[in-house]
PDB file of N, CA and C in Angstrom:
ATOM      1  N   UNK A   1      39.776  33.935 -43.227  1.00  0.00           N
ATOM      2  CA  UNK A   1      41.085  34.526 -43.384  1.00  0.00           C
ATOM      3  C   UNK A   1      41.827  33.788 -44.496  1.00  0.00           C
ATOM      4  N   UNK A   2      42.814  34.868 -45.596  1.00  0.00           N
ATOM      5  CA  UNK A   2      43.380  33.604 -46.615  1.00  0.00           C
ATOM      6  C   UNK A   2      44.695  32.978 -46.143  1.00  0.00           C
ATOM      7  N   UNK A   3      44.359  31.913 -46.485  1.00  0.00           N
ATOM      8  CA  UNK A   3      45.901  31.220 -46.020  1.00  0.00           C
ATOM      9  C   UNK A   3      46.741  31.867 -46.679  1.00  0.00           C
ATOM     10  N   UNK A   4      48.264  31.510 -45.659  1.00  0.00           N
ATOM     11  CA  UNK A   4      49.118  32.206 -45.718  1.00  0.00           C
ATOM     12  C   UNK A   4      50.043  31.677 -46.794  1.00  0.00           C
ATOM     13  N   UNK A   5      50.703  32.316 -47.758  1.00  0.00           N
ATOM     14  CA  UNK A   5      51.137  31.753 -49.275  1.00  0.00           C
ATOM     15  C   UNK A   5      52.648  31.781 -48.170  1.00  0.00           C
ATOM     16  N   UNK A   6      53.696  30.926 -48.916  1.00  0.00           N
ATOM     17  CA  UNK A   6      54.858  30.105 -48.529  1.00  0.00           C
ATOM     18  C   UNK A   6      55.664  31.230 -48.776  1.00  0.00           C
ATOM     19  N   UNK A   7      56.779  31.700 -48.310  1.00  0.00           N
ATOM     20  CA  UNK A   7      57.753  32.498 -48.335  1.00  0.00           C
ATOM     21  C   UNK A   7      59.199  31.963 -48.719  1.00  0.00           C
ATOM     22  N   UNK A   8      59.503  32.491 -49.612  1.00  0.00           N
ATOM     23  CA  UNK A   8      60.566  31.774 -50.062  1.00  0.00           C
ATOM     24  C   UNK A   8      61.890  32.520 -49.010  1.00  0.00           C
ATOM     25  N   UNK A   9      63.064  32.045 -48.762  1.00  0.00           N
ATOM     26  CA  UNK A   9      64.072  32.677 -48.410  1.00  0.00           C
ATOM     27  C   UNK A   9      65.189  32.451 -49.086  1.00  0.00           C
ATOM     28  N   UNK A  10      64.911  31.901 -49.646  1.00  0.00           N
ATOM     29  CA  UNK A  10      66.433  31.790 -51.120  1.00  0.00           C
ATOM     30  C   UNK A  10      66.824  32.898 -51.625  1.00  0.00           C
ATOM     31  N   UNK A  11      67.905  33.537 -51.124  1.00  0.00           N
ATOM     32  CA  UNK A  11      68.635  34.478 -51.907  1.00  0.00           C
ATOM     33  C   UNK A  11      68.522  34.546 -53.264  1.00  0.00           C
ATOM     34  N   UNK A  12      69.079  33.345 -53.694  1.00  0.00           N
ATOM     35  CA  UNK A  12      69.597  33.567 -55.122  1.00  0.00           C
ATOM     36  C   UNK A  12      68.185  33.204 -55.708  1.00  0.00           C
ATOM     37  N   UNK A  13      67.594  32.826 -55.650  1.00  0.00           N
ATOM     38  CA  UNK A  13      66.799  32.656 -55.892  1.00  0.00           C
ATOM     39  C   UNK A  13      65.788  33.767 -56.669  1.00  0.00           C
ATOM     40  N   UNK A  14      66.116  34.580 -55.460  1.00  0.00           N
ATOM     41  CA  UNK A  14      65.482  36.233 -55.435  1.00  0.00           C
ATOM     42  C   UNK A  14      66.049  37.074 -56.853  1.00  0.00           C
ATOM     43  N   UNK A  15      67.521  36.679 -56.577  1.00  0.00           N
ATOM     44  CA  UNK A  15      68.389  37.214 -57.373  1.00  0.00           C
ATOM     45  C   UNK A  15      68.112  37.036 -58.873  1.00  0.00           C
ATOM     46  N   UNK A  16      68.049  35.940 -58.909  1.00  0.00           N
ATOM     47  CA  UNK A  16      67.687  35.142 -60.492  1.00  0.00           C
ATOM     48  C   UNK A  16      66.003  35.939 -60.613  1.00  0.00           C
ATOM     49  N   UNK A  17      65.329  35.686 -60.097  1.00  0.00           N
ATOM     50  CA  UNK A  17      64.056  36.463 -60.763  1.00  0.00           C
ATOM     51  C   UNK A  17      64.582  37.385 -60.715  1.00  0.00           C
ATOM     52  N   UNK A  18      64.926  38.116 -60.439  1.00  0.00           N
ATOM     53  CA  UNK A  18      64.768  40.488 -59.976  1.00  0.00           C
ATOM     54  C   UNK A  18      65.580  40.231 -61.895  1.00  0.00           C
ATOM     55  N   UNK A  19      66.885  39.855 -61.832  1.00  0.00           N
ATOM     56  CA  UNK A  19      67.195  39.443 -62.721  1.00  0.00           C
ATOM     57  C   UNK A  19      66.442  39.153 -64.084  1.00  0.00           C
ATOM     58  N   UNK A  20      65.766  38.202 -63.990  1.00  0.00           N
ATOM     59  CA  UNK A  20      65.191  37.657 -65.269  1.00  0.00           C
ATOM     60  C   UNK A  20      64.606  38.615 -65.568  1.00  0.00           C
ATOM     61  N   UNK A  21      63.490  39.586 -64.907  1.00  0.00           N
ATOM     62  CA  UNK A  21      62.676  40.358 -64.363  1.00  0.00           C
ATOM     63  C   UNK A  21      62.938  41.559 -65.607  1.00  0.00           C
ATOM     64  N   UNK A  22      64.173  41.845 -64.717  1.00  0.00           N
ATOM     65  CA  UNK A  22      64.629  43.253 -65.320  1.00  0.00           C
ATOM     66  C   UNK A  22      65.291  43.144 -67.076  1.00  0.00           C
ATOM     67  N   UNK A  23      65.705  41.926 -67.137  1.00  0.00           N
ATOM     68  CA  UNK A  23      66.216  41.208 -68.484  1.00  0.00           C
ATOM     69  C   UNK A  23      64.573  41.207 -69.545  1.00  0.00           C
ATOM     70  N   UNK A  24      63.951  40.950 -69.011  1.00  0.00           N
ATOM     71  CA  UNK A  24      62.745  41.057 -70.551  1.00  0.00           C
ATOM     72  C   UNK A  24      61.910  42.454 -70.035  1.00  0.00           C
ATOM     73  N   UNK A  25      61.768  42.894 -69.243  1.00  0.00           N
ATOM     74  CA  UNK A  25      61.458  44.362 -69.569  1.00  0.00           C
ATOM     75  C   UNK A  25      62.807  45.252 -70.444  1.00  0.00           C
ATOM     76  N   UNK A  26      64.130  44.892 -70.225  1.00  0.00           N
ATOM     77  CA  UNK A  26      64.605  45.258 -71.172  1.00  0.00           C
ATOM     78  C   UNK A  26      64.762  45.028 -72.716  1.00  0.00           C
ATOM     79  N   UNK A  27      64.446  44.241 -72.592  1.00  0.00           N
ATOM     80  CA  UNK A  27      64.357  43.221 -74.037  1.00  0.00           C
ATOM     81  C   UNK A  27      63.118  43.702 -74.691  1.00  0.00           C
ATOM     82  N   UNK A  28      62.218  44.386 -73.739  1.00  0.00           N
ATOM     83  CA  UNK A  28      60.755  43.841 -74.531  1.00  0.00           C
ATOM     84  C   UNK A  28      60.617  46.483 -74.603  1.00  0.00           C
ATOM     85  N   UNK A  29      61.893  46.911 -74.603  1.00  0.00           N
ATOM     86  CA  UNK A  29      62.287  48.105 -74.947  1.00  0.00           C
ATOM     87  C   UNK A  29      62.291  49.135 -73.414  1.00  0.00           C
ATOM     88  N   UNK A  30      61.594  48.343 -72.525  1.00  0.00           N
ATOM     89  CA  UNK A  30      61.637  49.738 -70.877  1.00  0.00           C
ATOM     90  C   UNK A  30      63.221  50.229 -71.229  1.00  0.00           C
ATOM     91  N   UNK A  31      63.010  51.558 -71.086  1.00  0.00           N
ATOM     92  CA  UNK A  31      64.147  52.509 -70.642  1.00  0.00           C
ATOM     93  C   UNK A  31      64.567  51.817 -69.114  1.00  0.00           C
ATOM     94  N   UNK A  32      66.030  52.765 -68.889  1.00  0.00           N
ATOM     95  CA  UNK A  32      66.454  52.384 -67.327  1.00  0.00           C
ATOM     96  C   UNK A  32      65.284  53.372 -66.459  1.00  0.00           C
ATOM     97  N   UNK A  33      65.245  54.192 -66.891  1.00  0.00           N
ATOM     98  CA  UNK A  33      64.009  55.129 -65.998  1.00  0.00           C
ATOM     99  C   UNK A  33      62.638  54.543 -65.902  1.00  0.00           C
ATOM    100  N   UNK A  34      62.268  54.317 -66.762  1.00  0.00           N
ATOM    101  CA  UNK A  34      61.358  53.129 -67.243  1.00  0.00           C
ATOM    102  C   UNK A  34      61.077  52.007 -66.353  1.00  0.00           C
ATOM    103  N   UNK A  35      61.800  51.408 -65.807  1.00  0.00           N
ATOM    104  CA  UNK A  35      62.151  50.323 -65.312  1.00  0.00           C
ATOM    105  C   UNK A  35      62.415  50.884 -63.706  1.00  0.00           C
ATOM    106  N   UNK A  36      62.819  52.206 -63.911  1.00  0.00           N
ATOM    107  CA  UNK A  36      62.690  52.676 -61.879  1.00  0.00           C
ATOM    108  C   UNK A  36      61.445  53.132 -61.644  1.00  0.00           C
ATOM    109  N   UNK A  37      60.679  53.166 -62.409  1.00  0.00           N
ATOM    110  CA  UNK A  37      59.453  53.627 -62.325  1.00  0.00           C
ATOM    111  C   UNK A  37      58.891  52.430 -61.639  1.00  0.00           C
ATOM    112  N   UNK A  38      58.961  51.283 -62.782  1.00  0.00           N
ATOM    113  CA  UNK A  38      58.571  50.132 -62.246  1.00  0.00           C
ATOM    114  C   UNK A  38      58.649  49.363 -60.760  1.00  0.00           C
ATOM    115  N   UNK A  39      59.725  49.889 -60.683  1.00  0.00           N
ATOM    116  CA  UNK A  39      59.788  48.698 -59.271  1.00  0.00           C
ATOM    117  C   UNK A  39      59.896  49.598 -58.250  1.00  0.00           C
ATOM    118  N   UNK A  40      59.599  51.335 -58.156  1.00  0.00           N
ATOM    119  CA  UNK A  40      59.713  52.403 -57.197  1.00  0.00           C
ATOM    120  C   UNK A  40      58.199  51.787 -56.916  1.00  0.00           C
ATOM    121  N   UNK A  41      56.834  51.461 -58.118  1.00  0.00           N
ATOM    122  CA  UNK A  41      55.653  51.071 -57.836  1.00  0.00           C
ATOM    123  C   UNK A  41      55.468  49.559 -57.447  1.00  0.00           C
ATOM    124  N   UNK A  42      56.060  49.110 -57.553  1.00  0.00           N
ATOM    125  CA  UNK A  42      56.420  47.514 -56.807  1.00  0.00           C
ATOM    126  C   UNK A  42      56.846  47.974 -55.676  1.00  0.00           C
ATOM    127  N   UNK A  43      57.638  48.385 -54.890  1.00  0.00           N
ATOM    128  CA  UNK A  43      58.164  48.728 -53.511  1.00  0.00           C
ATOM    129  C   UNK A  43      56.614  49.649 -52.973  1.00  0.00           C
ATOM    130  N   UNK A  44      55.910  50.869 -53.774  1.00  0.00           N
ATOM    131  CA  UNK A  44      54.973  50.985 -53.196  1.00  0.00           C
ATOM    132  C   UNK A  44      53.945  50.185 -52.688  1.00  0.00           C
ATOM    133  N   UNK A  45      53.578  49.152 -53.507  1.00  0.00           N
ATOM    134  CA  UNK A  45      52.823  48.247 -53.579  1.00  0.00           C
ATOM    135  C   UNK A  45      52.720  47.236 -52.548  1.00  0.00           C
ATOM    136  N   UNK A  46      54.109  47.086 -52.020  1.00  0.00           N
ATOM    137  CA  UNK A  46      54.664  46.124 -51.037  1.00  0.00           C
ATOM    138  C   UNK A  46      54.353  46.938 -50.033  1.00  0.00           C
ATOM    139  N   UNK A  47      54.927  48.148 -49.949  1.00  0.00           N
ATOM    140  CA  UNK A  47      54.654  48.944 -48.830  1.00  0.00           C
ATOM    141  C   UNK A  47      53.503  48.986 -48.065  1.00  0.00           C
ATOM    142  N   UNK A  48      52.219  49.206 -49.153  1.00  0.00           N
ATOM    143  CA  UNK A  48      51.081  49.379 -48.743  1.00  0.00           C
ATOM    144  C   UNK A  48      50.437  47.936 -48.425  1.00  0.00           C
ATOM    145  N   UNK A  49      50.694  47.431 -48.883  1.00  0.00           N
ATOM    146  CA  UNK A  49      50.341  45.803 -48.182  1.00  0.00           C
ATOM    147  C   UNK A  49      50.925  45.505 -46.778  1.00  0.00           C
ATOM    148  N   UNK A  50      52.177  45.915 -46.861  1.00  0.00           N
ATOM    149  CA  UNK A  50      52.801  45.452 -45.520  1.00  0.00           C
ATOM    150  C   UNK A  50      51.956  46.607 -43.951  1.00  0.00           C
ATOM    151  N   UNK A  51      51.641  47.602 -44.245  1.00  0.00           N
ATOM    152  CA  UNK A  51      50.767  48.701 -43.867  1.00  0.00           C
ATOM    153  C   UNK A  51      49.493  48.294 -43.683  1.00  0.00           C
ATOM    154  N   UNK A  52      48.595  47.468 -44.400  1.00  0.00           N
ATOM    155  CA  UNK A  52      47.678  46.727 -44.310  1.00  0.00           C
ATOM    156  C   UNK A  52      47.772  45.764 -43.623  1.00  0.00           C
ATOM    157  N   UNK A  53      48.366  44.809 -43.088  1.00  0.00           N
ATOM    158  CA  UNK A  53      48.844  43.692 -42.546  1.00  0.00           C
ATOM    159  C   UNK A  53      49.335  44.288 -41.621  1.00  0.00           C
ATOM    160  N   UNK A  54      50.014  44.719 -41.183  1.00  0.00           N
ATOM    161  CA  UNK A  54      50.038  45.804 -39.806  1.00  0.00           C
ATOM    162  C   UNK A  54      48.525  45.932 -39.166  1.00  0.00           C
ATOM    163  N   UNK A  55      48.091  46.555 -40.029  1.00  0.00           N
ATOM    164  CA  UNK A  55      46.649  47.022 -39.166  1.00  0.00           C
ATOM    165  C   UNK A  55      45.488  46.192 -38.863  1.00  0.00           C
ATOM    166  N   UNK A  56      45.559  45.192 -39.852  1.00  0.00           N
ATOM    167  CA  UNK A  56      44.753  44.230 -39.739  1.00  0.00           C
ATOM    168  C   UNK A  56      45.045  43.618 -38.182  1.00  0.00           C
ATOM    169  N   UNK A  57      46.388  43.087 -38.252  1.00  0.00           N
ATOM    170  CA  UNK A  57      47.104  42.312 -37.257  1.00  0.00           C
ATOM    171  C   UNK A  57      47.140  42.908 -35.551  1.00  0.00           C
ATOM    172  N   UNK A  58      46.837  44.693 -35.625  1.00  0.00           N
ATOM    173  CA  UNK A  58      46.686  45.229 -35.004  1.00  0.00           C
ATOM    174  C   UNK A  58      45.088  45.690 -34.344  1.00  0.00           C
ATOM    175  N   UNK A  59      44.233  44.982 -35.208  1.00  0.00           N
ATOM    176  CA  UNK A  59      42.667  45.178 -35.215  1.00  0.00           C
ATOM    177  C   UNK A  59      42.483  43.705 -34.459  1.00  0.00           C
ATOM    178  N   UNK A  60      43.228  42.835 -35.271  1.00  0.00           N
ATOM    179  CA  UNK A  60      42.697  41.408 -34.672  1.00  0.00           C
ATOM    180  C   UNK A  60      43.095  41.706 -33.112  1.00  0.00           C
ATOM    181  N   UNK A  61      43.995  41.898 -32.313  1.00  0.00           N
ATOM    182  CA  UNK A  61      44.895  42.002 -30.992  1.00  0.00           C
ATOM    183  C   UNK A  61      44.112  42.908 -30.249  1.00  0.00           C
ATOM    184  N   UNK A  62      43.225  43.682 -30.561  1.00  0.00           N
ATOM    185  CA  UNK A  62      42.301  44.485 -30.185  1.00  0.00           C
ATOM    186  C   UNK A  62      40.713  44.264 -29.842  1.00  0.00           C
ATOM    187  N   UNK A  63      40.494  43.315 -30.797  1.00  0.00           N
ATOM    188  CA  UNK A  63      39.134  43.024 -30.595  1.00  0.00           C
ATOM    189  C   UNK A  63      39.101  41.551 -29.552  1.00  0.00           C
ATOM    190  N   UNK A  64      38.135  42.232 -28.599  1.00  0.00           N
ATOM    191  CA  UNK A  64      38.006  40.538 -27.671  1.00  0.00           C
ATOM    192  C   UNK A  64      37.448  39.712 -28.608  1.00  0.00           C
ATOM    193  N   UNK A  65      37.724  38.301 -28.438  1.00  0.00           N
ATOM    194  CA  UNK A  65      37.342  36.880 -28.544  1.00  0.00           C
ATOM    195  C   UNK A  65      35.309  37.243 -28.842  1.00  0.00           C
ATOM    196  N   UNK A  66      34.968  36.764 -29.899  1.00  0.00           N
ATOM    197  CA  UNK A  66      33.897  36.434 -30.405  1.00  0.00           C
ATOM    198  C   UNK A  66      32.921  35.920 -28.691  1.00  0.00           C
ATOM    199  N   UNK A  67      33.745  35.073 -27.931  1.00  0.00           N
ATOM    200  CA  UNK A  67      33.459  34.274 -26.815  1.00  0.00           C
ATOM    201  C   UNK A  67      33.654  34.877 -25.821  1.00  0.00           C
ATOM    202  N   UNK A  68      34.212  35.932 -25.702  1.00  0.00           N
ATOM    203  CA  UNK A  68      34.459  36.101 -23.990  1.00  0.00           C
ATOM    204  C   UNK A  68      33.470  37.386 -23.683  1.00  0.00           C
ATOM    205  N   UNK A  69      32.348  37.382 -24.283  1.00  0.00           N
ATOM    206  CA  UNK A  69      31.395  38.052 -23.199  1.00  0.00           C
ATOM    207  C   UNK A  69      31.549  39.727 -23.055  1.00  0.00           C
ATOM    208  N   UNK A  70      32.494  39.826 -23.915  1.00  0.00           N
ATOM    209  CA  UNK A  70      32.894  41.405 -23.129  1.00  0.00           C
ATOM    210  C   UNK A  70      32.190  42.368 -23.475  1.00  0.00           C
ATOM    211  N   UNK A  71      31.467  43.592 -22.815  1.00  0.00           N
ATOM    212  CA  UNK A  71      30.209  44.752 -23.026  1.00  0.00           C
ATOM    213  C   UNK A  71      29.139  43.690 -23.476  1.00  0.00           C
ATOM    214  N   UNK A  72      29.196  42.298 -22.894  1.00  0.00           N
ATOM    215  CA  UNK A  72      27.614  42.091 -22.930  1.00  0.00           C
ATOM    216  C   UNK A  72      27.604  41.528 -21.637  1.00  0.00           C
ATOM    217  N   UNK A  73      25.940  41.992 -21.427  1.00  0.00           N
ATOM    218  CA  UNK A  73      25.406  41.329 -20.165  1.00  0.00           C
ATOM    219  C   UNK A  73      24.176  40.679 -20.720  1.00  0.00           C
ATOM    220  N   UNK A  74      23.629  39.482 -20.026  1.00  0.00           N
ATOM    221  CA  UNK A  74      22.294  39.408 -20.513  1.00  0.00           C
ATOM    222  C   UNK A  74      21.524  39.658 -19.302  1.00  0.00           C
ATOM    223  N   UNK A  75      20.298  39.714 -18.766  1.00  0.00           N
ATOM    224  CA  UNK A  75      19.139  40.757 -18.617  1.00  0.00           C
ATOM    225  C   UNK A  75      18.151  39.387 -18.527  1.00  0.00           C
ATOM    226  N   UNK A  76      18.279  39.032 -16.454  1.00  0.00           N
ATOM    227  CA  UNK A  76      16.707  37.787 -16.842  1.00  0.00           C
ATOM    228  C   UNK A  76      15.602  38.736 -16.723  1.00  0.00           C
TER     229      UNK A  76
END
């Protein structure tokens, strides 16, 4: 399983990248539409990860323990 990367919770933090973010895609010519394009596919992106991680998380909670025996019998 990959370890779990650190989560930031700093507001501003957030703020200052989305910021910087949106500052050199403008700089570097994205339109404003341009740029909703962009991060409508960043929010998808997130979406579908977070959707993945759901199910995963929902597969693990489902499957018995490697160890506990379950639908096996053994047969002397």
């Amino acid at each position: 399983m990959p370890e779990a990367i650190p989560v930031s919770t700093d507001q501003k933090g957030t703020r200052i990248l989305a910021r910087t973010f949106f500052n050199q895609l403008r700089a570097s010519g994205y339109t404003p539409h341009q740029v909703i394009g962009i991060a409508t596919e960043l929010l998808e992106l997130v979406t579908t990860d977070l959707r993945e991680g759901d199910k995963a998380v929902a597969a693990a909670q489902s499957t018995p323990a490697p160890d506990s025996g379950a639908g096996f019998q053994q047969r002397a």
